[in-house]
PDB file of N, CA and C in Angstrom:
ATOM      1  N   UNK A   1      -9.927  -6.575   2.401  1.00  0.00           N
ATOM      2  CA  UNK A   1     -10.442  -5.305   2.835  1.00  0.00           C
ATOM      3  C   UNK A   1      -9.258  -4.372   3.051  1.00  0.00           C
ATOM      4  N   UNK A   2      -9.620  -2.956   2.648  1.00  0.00           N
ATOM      5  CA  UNK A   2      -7.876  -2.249   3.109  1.00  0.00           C
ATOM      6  C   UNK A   2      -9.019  -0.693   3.383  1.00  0.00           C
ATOM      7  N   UNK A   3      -8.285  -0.218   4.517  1.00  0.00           N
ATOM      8  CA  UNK A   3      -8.610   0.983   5.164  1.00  0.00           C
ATOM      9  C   UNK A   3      -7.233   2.146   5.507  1.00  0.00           C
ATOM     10  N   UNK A   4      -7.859   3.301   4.979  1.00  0.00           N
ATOM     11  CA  UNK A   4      -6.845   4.355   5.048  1.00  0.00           C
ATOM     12  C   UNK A   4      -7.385   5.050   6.563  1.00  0.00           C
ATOM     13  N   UNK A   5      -6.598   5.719   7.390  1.00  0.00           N
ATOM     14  CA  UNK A   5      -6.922   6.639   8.057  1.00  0.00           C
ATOM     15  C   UNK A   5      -5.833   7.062   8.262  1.00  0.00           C
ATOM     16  N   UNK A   6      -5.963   8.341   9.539  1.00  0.00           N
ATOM     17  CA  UNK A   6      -4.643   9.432   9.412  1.00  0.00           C
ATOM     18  C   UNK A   6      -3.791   8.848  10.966  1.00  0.00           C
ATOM     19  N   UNK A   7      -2.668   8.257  10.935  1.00  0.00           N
ATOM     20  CA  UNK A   7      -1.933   7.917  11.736  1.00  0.00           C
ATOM     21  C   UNK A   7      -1.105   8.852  12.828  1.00  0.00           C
ATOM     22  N   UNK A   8      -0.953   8.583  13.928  1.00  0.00           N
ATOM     23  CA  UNK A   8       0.146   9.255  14.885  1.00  0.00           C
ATOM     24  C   UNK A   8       0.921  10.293  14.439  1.00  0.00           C
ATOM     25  N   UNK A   9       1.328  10.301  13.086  1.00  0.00           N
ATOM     26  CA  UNK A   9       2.330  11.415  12.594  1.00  0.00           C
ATOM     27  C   UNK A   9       1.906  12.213  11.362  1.00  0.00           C
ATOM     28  N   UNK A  10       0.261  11.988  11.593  1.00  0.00           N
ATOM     29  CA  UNK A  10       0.015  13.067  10.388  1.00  0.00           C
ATOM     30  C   UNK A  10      -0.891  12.798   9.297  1.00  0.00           C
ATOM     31  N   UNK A  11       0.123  11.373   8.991  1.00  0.00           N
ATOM     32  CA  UNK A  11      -0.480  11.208   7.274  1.00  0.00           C
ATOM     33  C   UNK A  11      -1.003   9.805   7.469  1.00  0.00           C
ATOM     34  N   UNK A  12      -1.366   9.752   6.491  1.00  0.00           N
ATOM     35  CA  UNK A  12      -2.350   8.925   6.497  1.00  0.00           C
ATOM     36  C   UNK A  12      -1.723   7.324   6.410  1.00  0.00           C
ATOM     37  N   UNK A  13      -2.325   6.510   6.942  1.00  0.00           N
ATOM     38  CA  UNK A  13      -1.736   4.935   6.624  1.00  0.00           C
ATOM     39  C   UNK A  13      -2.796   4.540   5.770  1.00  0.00           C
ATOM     40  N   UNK A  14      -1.675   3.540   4.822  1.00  0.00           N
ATOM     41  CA  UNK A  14      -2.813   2.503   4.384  1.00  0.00           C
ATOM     42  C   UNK A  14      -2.473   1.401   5.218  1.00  0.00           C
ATOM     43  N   UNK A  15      -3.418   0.123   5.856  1.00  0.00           N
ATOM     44  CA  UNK A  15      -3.879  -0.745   5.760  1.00  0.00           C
ATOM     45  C   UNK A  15      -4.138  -1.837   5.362  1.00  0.00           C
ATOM     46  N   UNK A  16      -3.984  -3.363   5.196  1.00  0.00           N
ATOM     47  CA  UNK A  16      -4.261  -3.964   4.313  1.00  0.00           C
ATOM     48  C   UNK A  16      -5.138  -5.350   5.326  1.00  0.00           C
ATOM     49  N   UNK A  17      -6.177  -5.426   5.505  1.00  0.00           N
ATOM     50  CA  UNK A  17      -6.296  -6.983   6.299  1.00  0.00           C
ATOM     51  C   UNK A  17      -7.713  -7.373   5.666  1.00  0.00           C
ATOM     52  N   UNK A  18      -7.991  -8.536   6.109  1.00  0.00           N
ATOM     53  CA  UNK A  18      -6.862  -9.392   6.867  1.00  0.00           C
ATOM     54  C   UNK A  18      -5.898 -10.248   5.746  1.00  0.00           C
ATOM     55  N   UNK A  19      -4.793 -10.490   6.316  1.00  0.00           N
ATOM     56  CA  UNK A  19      -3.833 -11.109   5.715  1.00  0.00           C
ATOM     57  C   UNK A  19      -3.300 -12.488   5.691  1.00  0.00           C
ATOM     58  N   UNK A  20      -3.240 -12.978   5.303  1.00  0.00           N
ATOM     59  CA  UNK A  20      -2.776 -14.543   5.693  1.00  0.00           C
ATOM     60  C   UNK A  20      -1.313 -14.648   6.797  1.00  0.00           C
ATOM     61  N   UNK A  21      -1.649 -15.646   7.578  1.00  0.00           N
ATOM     62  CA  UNK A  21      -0.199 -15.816   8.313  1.00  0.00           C
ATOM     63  C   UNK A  21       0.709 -16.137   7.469  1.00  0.00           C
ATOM     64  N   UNK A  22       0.716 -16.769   6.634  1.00  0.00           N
ATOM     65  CA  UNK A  22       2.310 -16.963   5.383  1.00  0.00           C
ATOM     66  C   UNK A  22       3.099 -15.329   4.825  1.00  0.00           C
ATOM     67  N   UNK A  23       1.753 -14.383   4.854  1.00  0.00           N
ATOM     68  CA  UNK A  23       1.671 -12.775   4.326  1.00  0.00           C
ATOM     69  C   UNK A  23       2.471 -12.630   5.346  1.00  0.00           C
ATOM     70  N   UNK A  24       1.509 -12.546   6.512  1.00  0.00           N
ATOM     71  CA  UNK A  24       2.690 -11.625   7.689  1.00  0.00           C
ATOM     72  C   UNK A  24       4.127 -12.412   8.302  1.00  0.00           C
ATOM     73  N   UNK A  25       4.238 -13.817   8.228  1.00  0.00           N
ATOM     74  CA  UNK A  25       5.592 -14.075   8.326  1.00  0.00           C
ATOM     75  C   UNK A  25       6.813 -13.905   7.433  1.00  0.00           C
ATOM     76  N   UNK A  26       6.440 -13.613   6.052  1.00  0.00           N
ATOM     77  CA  UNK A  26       6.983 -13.162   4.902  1.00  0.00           C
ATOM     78  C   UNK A  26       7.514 -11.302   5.480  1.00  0.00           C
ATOM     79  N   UNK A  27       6.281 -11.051   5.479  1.00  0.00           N
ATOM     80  CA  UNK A  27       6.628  -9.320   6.161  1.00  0.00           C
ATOM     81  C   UNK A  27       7.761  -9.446   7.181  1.00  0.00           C
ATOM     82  N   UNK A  28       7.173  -9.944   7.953  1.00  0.00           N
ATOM     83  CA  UNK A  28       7.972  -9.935   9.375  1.00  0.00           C
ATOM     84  C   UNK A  28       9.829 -10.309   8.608  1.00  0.00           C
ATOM     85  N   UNK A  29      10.188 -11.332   8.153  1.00  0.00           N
ATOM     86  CA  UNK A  29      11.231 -11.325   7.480  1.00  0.00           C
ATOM     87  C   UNK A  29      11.838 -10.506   6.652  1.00  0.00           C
ATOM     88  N   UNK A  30      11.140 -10.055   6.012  1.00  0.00           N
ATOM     89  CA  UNK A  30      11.299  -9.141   5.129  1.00  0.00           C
ATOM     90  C   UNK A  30      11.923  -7.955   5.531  1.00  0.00           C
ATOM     91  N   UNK A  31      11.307  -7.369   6.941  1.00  0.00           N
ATOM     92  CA  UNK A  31      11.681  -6.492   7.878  1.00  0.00           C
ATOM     93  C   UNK A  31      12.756  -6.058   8.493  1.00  0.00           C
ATOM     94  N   UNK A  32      13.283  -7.765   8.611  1.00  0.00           N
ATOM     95  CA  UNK A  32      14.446  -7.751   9.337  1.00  0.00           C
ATOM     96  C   UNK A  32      15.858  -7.006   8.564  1.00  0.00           C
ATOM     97  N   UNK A  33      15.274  -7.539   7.329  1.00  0.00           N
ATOM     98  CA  UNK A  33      16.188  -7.244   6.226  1.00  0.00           C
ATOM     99  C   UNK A  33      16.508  -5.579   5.889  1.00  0.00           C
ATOM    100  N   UNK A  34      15.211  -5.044   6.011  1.00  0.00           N
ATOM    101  CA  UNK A  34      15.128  -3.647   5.606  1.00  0.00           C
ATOM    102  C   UNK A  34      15.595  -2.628   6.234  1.00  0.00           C
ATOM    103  N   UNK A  35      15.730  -1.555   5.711  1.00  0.00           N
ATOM    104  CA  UNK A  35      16.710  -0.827   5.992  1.00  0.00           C
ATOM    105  C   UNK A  35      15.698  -0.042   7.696  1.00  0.00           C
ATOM    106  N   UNK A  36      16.243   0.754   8.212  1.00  0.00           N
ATOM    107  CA  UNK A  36      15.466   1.603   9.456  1.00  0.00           C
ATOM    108  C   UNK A  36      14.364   2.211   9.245  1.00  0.00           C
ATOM    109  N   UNK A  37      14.364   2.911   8.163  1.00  0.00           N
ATOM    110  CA  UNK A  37      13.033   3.971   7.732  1.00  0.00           C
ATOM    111  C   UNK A  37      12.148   2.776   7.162  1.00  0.00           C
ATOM    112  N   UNK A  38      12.529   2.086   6.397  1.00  0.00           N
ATOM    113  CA  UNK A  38      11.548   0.998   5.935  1.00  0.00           C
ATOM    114  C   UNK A  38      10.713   0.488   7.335  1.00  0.00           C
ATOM    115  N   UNK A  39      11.463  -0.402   7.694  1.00  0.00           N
ATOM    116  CA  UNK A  39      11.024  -0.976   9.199  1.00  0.00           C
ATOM    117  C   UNK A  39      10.819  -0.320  10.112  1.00  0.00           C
ATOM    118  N   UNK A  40      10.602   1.522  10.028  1.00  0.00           N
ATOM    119  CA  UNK A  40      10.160   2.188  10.582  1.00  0.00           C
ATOM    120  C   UNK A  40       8.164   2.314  10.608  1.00  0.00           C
ATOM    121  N   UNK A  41       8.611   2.207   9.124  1.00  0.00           N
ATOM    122  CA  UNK A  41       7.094   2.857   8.215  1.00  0.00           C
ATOM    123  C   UNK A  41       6.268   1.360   8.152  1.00  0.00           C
ATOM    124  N   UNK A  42       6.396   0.456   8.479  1.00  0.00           N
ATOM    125  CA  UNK A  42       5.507  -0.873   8.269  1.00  0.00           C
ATOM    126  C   UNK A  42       5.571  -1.633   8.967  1.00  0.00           C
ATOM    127  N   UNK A  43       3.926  -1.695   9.507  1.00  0.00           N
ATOM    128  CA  UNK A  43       3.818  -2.704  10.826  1.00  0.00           C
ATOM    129  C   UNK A  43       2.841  -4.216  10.387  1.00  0.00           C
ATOM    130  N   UNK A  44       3.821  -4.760  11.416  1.00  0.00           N
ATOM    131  CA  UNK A  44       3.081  -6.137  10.626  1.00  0.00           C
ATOM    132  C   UNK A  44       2.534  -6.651  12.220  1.00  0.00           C
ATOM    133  N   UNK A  45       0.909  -7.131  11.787  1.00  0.00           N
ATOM    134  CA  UNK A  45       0.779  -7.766  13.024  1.00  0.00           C
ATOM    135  C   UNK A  45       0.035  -9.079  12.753  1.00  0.00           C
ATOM    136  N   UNK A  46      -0.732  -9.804  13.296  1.00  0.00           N
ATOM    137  CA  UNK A  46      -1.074 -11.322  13.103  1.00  0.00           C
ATOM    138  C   UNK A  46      -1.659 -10.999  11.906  1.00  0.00           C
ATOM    139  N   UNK A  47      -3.035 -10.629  11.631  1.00  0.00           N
ATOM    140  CA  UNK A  47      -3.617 -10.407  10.612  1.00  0.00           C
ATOM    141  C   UNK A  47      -3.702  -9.012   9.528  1.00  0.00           C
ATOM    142  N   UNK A  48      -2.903  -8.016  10.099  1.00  0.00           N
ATOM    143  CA  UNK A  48      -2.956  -7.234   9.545  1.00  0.00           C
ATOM    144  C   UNK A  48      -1.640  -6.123   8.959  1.00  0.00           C
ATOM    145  N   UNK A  49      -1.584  -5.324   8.005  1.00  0.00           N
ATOM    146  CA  UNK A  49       0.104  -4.679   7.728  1.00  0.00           C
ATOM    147  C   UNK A  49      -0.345  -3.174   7.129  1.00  0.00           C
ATOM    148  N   UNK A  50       0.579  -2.487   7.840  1.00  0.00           N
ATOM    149  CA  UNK A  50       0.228  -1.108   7.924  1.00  0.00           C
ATOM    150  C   UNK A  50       1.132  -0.259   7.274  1.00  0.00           C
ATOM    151  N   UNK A  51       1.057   0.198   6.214  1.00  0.00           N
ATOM    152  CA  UNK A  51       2.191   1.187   5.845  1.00  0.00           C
ATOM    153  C   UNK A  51       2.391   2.651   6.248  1.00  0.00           C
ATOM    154  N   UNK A  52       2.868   3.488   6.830  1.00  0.00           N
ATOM    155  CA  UNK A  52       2.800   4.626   6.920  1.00  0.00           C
ATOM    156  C   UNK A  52       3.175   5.442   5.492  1.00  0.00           C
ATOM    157  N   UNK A  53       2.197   5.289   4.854  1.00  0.00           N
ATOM    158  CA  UNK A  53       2.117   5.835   3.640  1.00  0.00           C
ATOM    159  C   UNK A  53       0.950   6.878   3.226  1.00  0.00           C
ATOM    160  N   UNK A  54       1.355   8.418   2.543  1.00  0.00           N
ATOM    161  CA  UNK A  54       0.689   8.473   1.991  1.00  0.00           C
ATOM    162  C   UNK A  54      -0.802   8.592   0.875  1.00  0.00           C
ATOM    163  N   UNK A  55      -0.415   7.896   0.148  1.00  0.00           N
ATOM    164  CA  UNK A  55      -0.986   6.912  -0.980  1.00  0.00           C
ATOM    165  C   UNK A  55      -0.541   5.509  -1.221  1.00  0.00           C
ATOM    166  N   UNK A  56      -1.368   4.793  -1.312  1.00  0.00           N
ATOM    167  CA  UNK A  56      -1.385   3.751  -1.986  1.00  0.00           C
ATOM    168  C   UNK A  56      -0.271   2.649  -2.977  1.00  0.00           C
ATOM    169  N   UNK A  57      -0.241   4.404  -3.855  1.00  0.00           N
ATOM    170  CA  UNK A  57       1.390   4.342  -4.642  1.00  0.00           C
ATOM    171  C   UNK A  57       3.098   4.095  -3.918  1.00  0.00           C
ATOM    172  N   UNK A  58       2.657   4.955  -3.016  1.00  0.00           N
ATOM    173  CA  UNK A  58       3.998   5.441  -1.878  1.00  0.00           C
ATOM    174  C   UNK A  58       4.017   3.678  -0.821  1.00  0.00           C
ATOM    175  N   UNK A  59       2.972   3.063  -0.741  1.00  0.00           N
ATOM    176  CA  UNK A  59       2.572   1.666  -0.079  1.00  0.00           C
ATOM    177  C   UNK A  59       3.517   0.804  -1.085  1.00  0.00           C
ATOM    178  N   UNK A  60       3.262   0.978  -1.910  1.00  0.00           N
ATOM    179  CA  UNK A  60       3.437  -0.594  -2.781  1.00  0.00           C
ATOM    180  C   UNK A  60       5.032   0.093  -2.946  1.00  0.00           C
ATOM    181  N   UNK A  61       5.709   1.337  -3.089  1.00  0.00           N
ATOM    182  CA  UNK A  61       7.359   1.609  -3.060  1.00  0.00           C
ATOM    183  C   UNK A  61       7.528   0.870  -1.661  1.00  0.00           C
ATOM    184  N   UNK A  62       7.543   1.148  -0.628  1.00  0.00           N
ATOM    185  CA  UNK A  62       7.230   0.773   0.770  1.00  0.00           C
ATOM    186  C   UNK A  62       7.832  -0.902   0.325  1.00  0.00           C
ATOM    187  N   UNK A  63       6.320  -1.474  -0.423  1.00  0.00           N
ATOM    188  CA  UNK A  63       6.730  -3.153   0.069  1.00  0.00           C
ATOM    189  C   UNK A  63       7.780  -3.504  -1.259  1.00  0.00           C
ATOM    190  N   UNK A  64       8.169  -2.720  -2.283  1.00  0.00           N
ATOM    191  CA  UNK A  64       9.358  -2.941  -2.806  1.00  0.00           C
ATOM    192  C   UNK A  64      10.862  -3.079  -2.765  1.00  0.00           C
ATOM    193  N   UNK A  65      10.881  -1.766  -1.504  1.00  0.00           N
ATOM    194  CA  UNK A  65      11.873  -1.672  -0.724  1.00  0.00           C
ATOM    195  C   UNK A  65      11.967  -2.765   0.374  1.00  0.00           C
ATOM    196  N   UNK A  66      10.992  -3.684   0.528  1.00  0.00           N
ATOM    197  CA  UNK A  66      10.725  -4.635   1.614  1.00  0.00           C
ATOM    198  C   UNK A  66      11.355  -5.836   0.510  1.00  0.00           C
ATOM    199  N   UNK A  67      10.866  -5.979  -0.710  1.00  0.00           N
ATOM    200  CA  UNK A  67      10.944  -7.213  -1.109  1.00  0.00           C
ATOM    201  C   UNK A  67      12.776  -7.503  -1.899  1.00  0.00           C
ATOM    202  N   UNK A  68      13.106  -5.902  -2.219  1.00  0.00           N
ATOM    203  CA  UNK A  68      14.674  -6.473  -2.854  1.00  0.00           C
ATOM    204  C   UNK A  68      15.477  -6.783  -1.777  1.00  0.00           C
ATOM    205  N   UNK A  69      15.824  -6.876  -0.780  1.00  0.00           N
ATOM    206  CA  UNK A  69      16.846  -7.079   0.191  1.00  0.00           C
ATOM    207  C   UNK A  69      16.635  -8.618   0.055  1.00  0.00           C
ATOM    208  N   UNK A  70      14.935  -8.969   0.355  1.00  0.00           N
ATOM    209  CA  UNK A  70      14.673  -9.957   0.707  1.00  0.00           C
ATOM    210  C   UNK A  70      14.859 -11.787  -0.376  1.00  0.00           C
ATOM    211  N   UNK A  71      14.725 -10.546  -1.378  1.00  0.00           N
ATOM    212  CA  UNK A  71      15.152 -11.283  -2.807  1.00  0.00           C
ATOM    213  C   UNK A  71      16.636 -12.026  -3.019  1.00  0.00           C
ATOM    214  N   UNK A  72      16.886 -11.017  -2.349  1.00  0.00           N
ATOM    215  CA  UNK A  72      18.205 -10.908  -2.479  1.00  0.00           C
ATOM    216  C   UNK A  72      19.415 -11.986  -1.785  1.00  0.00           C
ATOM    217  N   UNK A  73      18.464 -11.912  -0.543  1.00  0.00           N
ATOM    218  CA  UNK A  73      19.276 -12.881   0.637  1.00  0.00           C
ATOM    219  C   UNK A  73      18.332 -14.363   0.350  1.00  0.00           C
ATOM    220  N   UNK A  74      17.259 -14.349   0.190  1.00  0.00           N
ATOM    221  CA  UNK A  74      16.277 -15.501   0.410  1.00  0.00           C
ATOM    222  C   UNK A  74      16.284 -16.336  -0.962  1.00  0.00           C
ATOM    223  N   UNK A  75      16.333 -15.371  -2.036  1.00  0.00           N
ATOM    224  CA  UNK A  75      16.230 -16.265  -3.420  1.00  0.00           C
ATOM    225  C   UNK A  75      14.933 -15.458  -3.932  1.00  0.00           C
ATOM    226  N   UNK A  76      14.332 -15.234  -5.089  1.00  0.00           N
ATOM    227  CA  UNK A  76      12.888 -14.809  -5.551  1.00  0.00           C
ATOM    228  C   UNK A  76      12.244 -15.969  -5.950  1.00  0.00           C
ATOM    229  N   UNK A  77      12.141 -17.287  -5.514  1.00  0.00           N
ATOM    230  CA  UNK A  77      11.417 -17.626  -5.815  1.00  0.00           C
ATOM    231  C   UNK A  77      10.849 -19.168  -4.050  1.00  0.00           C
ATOM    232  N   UNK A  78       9.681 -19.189  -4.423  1.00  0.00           N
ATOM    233  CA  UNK A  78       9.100 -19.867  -3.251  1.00  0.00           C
ATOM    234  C   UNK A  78       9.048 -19.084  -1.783  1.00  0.00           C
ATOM    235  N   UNK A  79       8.579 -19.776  -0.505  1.00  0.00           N
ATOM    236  CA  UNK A  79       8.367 -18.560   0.443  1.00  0.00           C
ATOM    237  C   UNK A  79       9.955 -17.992   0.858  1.00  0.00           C
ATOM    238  N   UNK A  80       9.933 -17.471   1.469  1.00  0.00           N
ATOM    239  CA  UNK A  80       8.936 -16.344   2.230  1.00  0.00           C
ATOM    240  C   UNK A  80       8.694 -14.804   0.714  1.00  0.00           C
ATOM    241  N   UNK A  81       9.927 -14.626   0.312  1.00  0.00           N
ATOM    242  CA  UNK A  81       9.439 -13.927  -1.537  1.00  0.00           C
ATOM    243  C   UNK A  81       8.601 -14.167  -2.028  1.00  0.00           C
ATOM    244  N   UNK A  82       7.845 -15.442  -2.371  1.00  0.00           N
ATOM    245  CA  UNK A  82       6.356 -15.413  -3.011  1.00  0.00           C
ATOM    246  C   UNK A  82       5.481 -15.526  -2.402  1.00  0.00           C
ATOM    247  N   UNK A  83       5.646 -15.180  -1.262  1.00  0.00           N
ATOM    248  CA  UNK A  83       4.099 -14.903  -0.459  1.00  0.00           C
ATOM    249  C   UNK A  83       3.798 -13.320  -0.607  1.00  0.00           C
ATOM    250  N   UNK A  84       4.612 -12.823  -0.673  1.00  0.00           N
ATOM    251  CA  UNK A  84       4.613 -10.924  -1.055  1.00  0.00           C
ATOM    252  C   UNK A  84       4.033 -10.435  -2.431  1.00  0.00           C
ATOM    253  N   UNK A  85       3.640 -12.072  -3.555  1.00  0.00           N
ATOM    254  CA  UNK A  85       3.180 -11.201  -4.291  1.00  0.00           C
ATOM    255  C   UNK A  85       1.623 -10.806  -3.721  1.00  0.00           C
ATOM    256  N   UNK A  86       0.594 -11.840  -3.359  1.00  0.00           N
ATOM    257  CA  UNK A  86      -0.647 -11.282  -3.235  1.00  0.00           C
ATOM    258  C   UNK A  86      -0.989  -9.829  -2.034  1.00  0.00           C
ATOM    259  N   UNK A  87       0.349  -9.632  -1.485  1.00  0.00           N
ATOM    260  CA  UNK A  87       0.308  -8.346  -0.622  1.00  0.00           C
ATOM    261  C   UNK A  87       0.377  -7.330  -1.823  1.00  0.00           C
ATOM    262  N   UNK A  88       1.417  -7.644  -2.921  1.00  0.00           N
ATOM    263  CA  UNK A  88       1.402  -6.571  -3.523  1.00  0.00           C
ATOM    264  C   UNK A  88       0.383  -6.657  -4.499  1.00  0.00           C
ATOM    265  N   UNK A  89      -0.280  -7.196  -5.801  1.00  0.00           N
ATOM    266  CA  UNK A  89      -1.367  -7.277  -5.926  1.00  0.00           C
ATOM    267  C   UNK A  89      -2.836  -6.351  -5.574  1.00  0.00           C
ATOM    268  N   UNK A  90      -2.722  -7.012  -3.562  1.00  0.00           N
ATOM    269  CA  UNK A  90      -3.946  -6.147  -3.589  1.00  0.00           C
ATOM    270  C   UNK A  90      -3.528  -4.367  -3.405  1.00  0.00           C
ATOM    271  N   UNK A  91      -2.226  -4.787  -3.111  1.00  0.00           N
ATOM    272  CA  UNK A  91      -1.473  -2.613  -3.513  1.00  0.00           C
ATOM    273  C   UNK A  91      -2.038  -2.282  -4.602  1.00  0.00           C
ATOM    274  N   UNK A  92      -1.497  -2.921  -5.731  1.00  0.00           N
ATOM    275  CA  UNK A  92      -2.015  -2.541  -6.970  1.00  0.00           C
ATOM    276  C   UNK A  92      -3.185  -1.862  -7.220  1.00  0.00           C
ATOM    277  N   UNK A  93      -3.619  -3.120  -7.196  1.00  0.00           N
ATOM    278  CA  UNK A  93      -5.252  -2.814  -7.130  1.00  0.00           C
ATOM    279  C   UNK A  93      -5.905  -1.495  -6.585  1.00  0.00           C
ATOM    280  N   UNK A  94      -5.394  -1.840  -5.132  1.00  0.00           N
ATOM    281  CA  UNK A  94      -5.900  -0.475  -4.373  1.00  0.00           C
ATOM    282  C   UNK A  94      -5.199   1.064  -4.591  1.00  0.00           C
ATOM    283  N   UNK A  95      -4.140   0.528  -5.564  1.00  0.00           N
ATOM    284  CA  UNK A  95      -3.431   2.460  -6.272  1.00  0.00           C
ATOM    285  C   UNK A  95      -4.515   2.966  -7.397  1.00  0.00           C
ATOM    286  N   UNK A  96      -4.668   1.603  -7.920  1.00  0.00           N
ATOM    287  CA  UNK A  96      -5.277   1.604  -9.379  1.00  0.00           C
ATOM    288  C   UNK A  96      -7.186   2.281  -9.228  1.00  0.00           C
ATOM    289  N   UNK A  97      -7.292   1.595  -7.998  1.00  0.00           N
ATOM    290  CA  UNK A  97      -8.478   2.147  -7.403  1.00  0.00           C
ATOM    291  C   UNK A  97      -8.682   3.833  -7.040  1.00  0.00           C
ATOM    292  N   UNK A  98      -7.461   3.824  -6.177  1.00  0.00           N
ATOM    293  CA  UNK A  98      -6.894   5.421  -6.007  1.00  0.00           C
ATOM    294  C   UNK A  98      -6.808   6.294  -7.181  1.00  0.00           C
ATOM    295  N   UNK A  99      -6.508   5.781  -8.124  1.00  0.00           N
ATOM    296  CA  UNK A  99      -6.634   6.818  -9.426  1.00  0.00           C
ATOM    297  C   UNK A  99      -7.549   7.378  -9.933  1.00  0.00           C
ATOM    298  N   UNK A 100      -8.358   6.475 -10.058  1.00  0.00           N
ATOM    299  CA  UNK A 100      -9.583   6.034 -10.848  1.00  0.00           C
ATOM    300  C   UNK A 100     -10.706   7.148  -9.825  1.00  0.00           C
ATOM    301  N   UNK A 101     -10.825   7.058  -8.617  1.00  0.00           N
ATOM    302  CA  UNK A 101     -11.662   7.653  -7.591  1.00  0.00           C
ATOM    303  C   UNK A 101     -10.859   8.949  -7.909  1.00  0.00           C
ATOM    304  N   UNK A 102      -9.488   9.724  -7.779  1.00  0.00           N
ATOM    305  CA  UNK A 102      -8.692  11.131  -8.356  1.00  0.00           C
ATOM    306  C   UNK A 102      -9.459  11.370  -9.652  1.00  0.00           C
ATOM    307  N   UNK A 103      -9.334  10.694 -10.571  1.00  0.00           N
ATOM    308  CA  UNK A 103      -9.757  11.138 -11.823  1.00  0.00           C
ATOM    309  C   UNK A 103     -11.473  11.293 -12.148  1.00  0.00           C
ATOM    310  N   UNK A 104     -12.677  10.621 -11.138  1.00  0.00           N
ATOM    311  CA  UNK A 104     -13.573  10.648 -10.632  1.00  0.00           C
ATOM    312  C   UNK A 104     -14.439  12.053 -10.559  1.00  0.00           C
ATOM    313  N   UNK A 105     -12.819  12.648  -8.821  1.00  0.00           N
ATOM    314  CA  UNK A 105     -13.444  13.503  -8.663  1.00  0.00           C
ATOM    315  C   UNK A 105     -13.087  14.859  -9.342  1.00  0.00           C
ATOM    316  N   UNK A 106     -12.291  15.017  -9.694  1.00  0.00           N
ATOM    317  CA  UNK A 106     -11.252  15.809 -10.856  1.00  0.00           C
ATOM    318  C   UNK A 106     -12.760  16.452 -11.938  1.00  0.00           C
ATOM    319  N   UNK A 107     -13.193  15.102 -12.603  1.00  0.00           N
ATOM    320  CA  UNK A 107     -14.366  15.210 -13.378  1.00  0.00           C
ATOM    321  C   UNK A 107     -15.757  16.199 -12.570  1.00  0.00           C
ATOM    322  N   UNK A 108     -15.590  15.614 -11.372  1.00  0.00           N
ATOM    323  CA  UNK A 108     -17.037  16.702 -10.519  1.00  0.00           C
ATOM    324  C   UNK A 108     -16.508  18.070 -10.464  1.00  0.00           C
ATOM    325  N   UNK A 109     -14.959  18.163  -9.833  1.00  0.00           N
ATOM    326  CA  UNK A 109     -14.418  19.736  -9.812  1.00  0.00           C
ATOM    327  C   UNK A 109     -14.664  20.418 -11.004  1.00  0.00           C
ATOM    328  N   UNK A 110     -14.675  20.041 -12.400  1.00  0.00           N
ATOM    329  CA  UNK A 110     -14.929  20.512 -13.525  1.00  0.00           C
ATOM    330  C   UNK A 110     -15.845  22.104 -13.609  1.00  0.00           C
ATOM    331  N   UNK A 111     -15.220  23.587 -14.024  1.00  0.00           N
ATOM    332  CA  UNK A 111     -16.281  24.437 -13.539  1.00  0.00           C
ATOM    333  C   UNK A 111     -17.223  24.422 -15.261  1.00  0.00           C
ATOM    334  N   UNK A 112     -18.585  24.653 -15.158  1.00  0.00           N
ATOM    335  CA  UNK A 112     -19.757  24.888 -16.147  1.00  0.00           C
ATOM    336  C   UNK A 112     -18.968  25.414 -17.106  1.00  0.00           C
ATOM    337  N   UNK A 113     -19.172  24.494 -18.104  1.00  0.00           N
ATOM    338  CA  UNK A 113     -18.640  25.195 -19.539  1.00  0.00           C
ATOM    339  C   UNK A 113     -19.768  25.890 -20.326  1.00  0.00           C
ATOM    340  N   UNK A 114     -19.601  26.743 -21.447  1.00  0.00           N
ATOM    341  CA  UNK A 114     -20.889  27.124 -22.193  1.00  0.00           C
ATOM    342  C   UNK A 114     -22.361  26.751 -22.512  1.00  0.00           C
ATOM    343  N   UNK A 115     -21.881  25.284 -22.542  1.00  0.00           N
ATOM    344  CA  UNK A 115     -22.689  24.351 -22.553  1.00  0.00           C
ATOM    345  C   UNK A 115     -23.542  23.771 -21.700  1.00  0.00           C
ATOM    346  N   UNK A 116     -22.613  24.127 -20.271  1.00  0.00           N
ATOM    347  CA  UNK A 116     -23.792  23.686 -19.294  1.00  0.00           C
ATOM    348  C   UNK A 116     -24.096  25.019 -18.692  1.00  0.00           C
ATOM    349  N   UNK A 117     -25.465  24.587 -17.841  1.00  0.00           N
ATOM    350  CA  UNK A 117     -25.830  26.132 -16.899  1.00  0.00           C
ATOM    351  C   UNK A 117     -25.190  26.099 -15.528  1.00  0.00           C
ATOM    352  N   UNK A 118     -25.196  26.832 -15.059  1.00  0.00           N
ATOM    353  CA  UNK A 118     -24.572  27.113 -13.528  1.00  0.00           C
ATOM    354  C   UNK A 118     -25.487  26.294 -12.393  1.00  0.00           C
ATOM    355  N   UNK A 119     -25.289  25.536 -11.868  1.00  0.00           N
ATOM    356  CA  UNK A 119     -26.224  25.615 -11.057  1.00  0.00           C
ATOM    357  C   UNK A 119     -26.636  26.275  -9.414  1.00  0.00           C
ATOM    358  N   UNK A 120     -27.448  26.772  -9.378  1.00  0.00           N
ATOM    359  CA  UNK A 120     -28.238  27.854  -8.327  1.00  0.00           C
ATOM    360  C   UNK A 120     -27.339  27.079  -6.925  1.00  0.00           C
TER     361      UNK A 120
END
């Protein structure tokens, strides 16, 4: 399940829960690693991880910037690095979703062409 709303400073967070505990101890590490603004913008709690993002898009930069440090020091392969892919994944998904709903409503903004009538 992932929920957007508008956070403490404005803009909007995405959301992502619930998450597996392997997810958020991966985060939580990950964190340590990251730079201030990173580990500013993303909260990790038992079941759930919050980006101060945005979009969706701006989320999944977010857990990229989370995952090279972590790559880096930890190794990319096995935990705590491969537990971050199904966090990112459901990012994906949920940008890919984000588009798709933009391009949606893009199509309703459309004004009456010749072809169609106005409506009253």
């Amino acid at each position: 399940m992932t929920t957007e709303a508008v956070g403490a400073t404005g803009r909007r967070n995405v959301t992502l829960w619930p998450i597996r505990r392997t997810h958020a101890d991966a985060l939580d590490a990950a964190r340590l690693l990251a730079s201030a603004d990173v580990r500013r913008r993303v909260t990790v709690r038992r079941q759930t991880v919050t980006f101060d993002a945005a979009t969706p898009d701006e989320a999944l930069r977010l857990l990229d910037q989370l995952r090279g440090p972590l790559g880096v020091a930890r190794g990319r392969v096995g935990h705590p690095y491969a537990s971050l892919h199904a966090v990112r994944r459901r990012l994906v998904s949920l940008a890919a979703l984000d588009a798709a709903l933009d391009a949606a409503l893009a199509l309703t903004d459309e004004p009456a062409g010749p072809d169609r009538e106005e409506q009253p």
